[in-house]
Every structure is written in structure tokens, then in C-alpha cells.
C-alpha atoms as a PDB file:
ATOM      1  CA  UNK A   1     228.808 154.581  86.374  1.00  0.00           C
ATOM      2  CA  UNK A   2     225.173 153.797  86.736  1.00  0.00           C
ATOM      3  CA  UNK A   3     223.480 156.345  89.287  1.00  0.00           C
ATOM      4  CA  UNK A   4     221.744 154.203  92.202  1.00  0.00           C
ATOM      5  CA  UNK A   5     217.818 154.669  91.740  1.00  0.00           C
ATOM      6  CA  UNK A   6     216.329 156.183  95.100  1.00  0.00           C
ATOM      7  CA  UNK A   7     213.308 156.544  96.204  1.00  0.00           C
ATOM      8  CA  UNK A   8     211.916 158.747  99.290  1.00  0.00           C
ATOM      9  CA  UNK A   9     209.367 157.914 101.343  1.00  0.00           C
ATOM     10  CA  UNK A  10     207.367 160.403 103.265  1.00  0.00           C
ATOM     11  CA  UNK A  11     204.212 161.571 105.542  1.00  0.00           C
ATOM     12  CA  UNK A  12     204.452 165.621 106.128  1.00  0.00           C
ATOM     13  CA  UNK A  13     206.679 168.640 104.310  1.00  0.00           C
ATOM     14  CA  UNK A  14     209.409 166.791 103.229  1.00  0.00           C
ATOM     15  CA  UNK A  15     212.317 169.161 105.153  1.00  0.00           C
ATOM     16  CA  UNK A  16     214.546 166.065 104.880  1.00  0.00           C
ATOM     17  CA  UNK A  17     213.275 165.470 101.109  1.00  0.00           C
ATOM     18  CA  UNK A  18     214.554 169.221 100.093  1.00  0.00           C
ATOM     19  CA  UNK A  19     217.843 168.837 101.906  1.00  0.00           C
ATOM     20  CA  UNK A  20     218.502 165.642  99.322  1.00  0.00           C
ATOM     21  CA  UNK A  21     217.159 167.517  96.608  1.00  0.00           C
ATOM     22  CA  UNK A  22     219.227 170.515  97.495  1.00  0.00           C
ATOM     23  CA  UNK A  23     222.346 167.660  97.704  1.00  0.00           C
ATOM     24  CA  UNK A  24     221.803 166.273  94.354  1.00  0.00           C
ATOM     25  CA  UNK A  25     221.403 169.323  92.652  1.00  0.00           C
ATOM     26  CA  UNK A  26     224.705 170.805  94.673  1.00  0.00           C
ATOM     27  CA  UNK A  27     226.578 167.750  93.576  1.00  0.00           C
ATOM     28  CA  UNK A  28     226.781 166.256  97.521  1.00  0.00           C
ATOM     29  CA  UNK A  29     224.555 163.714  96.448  1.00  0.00           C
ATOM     30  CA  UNK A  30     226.385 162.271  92.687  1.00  0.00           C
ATOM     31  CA  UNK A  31     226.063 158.516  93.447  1.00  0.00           C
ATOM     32  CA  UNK A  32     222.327 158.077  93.436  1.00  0.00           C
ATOM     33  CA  UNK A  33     219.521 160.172  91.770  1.00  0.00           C
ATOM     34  CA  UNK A  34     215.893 160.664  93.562  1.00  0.00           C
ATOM     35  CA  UNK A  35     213.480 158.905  90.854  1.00  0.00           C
ATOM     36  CA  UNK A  36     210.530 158.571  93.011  1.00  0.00           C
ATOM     37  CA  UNK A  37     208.571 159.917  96.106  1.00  0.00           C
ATOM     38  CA  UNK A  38     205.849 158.516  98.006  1.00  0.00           C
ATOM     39  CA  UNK A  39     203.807 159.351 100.458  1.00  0.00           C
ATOM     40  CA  UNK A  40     201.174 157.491 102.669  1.00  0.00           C
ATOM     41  CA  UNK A  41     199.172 161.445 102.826  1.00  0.00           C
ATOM     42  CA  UNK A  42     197.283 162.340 100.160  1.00  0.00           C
ATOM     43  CA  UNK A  43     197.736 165.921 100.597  1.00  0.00           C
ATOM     44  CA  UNK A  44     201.302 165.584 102.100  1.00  0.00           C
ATOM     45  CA  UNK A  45     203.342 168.953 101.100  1.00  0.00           C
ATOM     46  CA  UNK A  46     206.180 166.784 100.390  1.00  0.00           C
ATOM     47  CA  UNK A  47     204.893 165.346  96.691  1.00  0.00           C
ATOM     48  CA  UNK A  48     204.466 168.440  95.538  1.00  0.00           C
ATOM     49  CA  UNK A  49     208.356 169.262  96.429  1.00  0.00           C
ATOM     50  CA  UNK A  50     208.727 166.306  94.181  1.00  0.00           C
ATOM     51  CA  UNK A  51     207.171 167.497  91.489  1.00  0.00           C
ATOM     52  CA  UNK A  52     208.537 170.951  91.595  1.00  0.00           C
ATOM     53  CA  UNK A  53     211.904 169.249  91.214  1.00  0.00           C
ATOM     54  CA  UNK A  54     210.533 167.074  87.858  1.00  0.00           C
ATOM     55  CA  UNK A  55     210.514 163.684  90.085  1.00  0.00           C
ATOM     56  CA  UNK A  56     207.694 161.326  90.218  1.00  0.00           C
ATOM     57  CA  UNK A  57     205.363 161.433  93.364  1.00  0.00           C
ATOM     58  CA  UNK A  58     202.852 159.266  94.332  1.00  0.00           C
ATOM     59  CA  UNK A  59     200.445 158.678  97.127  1.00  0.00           C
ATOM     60  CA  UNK A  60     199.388 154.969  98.327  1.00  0.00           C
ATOM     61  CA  UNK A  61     196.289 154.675 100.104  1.00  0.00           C
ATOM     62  CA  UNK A  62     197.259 153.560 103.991  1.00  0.00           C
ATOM     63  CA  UNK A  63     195.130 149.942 103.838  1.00  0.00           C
ATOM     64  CA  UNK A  64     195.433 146.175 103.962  1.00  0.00           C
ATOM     65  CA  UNK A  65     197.199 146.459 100.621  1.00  0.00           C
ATOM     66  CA  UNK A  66     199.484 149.061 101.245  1.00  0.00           C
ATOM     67  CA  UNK A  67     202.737 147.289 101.413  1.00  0.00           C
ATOM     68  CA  UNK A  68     201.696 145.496  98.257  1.00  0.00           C
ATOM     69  CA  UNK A  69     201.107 148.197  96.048  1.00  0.00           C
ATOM     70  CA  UNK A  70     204.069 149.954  97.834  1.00  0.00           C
ATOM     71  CA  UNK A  71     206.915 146.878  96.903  1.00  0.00           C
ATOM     72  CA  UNK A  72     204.802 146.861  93.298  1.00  0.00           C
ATOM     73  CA  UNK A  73     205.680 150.832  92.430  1.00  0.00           C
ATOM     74  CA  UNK A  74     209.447 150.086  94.157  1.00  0.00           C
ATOM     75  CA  UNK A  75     209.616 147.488  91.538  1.00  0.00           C
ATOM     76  CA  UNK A  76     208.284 149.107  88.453  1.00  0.00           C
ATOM     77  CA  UNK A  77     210.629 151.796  89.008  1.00  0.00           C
ATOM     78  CA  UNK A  78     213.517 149.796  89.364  1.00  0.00           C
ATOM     79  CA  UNK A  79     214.415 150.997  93.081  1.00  0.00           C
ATOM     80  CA  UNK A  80     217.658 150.178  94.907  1.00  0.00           C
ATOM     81  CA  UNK A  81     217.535 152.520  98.067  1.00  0.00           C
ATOM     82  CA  UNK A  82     215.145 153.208 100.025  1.00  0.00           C
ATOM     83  CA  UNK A  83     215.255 156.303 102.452  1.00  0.00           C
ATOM     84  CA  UNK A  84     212.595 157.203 105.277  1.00  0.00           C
ATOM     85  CA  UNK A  85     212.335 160.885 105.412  1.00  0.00           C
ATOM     86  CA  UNK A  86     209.796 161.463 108.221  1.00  0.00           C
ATOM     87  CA  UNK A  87     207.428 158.501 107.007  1.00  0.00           C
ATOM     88  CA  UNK A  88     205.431 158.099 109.851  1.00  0.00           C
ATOM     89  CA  UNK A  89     204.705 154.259 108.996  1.00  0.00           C
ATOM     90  CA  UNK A  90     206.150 151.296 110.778  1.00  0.00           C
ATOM     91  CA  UNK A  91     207.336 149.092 107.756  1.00  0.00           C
ATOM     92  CA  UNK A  92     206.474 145.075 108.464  1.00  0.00           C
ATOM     93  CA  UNK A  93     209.552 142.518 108.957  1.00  0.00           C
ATOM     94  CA  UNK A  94     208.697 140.867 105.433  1.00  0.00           C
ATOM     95  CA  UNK A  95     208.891 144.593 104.250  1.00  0.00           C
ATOM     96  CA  UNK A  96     212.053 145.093 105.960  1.00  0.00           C
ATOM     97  CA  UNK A  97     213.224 141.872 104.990  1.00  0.00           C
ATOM     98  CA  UNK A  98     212.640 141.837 101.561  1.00  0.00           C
ATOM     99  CA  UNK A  99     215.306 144.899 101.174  1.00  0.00           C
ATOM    100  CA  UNK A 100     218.384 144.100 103.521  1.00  0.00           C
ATOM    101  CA  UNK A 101     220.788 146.995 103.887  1.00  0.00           C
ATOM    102  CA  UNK A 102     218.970 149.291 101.318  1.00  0.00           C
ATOM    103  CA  UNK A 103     216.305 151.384 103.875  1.00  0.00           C
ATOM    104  CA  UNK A 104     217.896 154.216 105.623  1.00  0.00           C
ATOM    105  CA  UNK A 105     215.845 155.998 108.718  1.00  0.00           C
ATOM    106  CA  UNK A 106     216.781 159.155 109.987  1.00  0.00           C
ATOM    107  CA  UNK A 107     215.934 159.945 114.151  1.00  0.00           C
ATOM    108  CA  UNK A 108     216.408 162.940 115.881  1.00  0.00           C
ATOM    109  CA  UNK A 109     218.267 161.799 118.665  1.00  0.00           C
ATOM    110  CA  UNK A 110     222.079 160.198 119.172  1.00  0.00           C
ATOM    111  CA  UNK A 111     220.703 156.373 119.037  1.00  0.00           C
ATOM    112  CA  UNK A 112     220.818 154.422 121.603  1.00  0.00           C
ATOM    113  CA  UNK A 113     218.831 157.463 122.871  1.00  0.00           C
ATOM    114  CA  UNK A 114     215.203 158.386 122.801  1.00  0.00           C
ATOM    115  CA  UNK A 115     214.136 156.064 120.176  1.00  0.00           C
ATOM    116  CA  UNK A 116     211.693 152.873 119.286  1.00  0.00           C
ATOM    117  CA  UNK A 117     208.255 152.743 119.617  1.00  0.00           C
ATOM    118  CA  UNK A 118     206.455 155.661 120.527  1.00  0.00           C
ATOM    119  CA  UNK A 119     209.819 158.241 119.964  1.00  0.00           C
ATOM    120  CA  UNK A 120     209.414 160.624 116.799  1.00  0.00           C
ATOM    121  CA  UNK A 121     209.277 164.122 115.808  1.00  0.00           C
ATOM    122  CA  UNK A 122     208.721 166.364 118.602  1.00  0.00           C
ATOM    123  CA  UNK A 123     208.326 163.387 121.172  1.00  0.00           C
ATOM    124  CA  UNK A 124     211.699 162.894 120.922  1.00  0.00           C
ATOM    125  CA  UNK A 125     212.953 166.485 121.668  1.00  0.00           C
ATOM    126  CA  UNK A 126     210.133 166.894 124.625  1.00  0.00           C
ATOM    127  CA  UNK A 127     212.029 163.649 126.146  1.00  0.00           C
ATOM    128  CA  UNK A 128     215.054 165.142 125.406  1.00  0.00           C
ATOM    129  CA  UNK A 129     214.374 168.575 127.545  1.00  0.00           C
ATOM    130  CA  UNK A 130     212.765 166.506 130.073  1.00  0.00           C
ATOM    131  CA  UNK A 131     215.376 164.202 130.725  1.00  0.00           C
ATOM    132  CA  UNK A 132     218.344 167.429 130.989  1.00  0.00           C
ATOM    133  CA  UNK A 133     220.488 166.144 128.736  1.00  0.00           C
ATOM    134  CA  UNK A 134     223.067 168.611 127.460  1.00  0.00           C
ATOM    135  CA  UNK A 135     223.684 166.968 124.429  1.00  0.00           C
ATOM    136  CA  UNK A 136     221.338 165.772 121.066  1.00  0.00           C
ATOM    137  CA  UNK A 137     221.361 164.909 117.800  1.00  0.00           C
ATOM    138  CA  UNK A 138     220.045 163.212 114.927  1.00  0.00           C
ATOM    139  CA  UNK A 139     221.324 159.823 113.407  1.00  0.00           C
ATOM    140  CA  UNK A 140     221.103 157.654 110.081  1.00  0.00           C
ATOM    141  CA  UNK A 141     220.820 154.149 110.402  1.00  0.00           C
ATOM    142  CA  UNK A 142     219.475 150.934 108.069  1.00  0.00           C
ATOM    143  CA  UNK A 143     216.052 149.807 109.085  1.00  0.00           C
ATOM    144  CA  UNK A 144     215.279 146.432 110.605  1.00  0.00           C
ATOM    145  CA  UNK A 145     212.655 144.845 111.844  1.00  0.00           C
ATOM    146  CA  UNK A 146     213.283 146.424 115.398  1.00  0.00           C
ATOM    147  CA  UNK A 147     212.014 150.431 115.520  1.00  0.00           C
ATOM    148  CA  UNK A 148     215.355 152.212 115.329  1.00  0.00           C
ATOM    149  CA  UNK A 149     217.343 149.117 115.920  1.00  0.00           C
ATOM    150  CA  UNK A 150     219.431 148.706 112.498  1.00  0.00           C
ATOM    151  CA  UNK A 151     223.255 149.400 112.183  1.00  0.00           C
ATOM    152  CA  UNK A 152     223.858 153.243 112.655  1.00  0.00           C
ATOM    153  CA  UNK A 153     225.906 154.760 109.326  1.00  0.00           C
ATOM    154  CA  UNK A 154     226.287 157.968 110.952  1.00  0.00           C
ATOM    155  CA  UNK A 155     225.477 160.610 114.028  1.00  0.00           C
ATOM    156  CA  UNK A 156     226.268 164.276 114.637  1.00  0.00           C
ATOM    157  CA  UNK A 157     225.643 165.928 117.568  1.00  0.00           C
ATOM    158  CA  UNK A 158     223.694 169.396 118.635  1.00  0.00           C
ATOM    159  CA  UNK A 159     223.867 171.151 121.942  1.00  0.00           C
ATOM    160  CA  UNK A 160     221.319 171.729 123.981  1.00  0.00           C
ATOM    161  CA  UNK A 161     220.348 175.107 125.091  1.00  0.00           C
ATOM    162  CA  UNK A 162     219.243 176.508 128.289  1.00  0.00           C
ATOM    163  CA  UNK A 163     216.223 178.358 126.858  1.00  0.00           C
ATOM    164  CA  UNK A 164     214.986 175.583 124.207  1.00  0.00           C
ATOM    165  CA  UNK A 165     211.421 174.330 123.609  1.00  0.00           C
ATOM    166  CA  UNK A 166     211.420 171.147 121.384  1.00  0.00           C
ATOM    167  CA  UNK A 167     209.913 173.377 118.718  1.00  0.00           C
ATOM    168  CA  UNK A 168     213.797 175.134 118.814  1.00  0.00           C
ATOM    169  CA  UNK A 169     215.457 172.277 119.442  1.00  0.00           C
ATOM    170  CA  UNK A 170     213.748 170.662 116.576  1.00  0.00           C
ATOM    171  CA  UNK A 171     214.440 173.176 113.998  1.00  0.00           C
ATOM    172  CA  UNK A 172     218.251 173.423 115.322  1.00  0.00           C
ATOM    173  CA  UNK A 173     218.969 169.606 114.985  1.00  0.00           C
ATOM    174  CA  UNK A 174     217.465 169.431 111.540  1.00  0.00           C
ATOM    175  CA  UNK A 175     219.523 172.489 110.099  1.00  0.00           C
ATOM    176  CA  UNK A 176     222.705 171.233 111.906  1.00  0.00           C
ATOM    177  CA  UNK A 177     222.562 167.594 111.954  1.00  0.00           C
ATOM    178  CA  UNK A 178     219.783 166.051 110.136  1.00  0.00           C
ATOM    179  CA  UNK A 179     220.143 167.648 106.896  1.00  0.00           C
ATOM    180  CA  UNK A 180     223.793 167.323 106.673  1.00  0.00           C
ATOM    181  CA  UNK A 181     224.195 163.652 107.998  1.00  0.00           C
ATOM    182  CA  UNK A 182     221.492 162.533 105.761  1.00  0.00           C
ATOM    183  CA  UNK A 183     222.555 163.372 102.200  1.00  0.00           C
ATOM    184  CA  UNK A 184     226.328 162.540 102.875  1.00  0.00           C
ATOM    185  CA  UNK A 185     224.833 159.076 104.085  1.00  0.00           C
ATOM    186  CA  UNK A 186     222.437 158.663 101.317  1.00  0.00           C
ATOM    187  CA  UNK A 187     225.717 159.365  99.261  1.00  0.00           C
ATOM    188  CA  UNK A 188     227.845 156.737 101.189  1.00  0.00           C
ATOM    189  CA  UNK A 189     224.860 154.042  99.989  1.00  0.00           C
ATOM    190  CA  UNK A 190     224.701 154.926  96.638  1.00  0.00           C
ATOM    191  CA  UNK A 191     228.212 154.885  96.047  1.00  0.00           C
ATOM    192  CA  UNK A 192     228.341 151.331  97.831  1.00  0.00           C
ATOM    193  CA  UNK A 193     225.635 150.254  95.993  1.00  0.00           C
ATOM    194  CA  UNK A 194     226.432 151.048  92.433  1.00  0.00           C
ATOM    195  CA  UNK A 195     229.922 150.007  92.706  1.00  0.00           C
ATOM    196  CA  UNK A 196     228.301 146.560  93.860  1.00  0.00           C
END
């Protein structure tokens, strides 16, 4: 079985970039293999995670032509999946379009909450601890044209505690949910895709 060709787009350290490296290499993650990373910072931690880990990384200039030259290395490299890993850019609906079904997002909150425009990294935990809920999480979903409005694969859920900053509650919902949905949905994709 052909593995499906991923590749993981990112803007910081690339947390959620390890935790599918750590899933392909602990055999979580069979289905697909990570052939490329990009990032839209230069000097974003996260390529150089890549490269530790023999896959290629790359770094697109943030301009007019961005998209363009972003589609163009997706192509050359054969691409099938796409997965957001804290990419702090908001693809275009041609973008979007242009790969229905194969861009995964990953939020730190239980969609329908604390999410679209405006609602990422700590943001979302700050609303989160200001609204009282009791409850979090993080979930995976495919990416439309709408800011966190595609079809949700999967959620897990974190509790809130009574002495959490969002820096805490951050950390807690990417060991516990995050990196855990993630892979096994990356996984679920793959395997879709390849047997497609």
C-alpha cells in the first residue's frame, strides 16, 4: 500500500509537528509519511525539527505570491494531505478550494467554542478562563473557506482547573488532547486516502 504523502505546514516550534513525528516513528501514524514542512517564518524552530528528522523543510516568503509558490512546492512533491500545525496564515477560498477534504486544522478549544477569526493560541485559553467554563479541549477538523468552520473528525476534552493561567491550560490541552487527537486523525486521512 502506497503511504499518503503529507505535508505540514507551520509558523512557530512545531509542538504539534514533533507529536506526528513522534507518531510515525512509533508506528501511530503507518498510513501516511511526513515528506515535507513549510513554514511562512524564516527562522521558525519548527524546520529545523524537520530536518533533524531527515524531512524536507522549506520557508516561503509571506507576499503576493505566496499561495502560488506554496500550491507549486505541494505539487512538485506530489502532496495529498495537508495538515495545519499552528500555521498562523488564513489560507484563501481558491486555496481551500483547490484541496477539498485533504487540509486538517487543529484548535484548542471543543468547536463550536472559542473559534474563527481572531481565536488562536493563547487567545483561545484567555477566553476560555474568562468565560468559567469547566470544560476545554482541542479539536481536528477539515479546513474550509470559513475560519474553523469545516467538518470536525475528532475532539477530546481537558478539564479546567481552578488555579490555571492559559499558559497551564495551554500546555495541559496540548499534552492531553492536541497531540493525541491529531496523529490518530492524521492517521484516519491517510488511511482513507490511500485506500481511495
Amino acid at each position: 500500500m502506497l503511504k499518503t504523502k503529507i505535508a505540514v505546514l507551520v509558523s512557530g516550534g512545531g509542538t504539534n509537528l514533533q507529536a506526528l513525528i513522534d507518531a510515525q516513528k512509533g508506528g501511530i501514524l503507518k498510513s501516511g509519511e511526513i515528506t515535507l514542512v513549510i513554514s511562512n517564518k524564516e527562522n521558525a524552530y519548527a524546520l529545523q525539527r524537520a530536518k533533524d528528522n531527515g524531512i524536507k523543510a522549506l520557508y516561503i516568503k509571506k507576499d503576493e505570491d505566496f499561495e502560488k509558490n506554496l500550491v507549486n512546492e505541494l505539487e512538485k512533491s506530489g502532496i495529498q494531505l495537508i495538515v495545519l500545525a499552528g500555521f498562523l496564515v488564513i489560507l484563501s477560498e481558491n486555496f481551500v478550494k483547490r484541496y477539498p477534504d485533504r487540509i486538517i486544522n487543529i484548535h484548542p478549544s471543543l468547536i463550536p467554542s472559542f473559534c474563527g477569526d481572531g481565536f488562536y493560541g493563547l487567545k483561545v485559553h484567555e477566553a476560555a478562563l474568562k468565560r468559567g467554563v469547566k470544560i476545554t479541549g482541542a479539536t481536528t477538523h477539515f479546513v474550509n473557506e470559513i475560519t474553523d468552520g469545516g467538518k470536525i473528525i475528532m475532539q477530546k476534552a481537558v478539564e479546567i482547573k481552578d488555579n490555571d493561567t492559559p499558559e497551564i491550560l495551554q500546555k495541559r490541552v496540548m499534552e492531553e488532547a492536541e497531540w493525541k487527537i491529531l496523529p490518530l486523525s492524521v492517521e484516519k486521512i491517510s488511511k482513507d486516502l490511500s485506500e481511495n
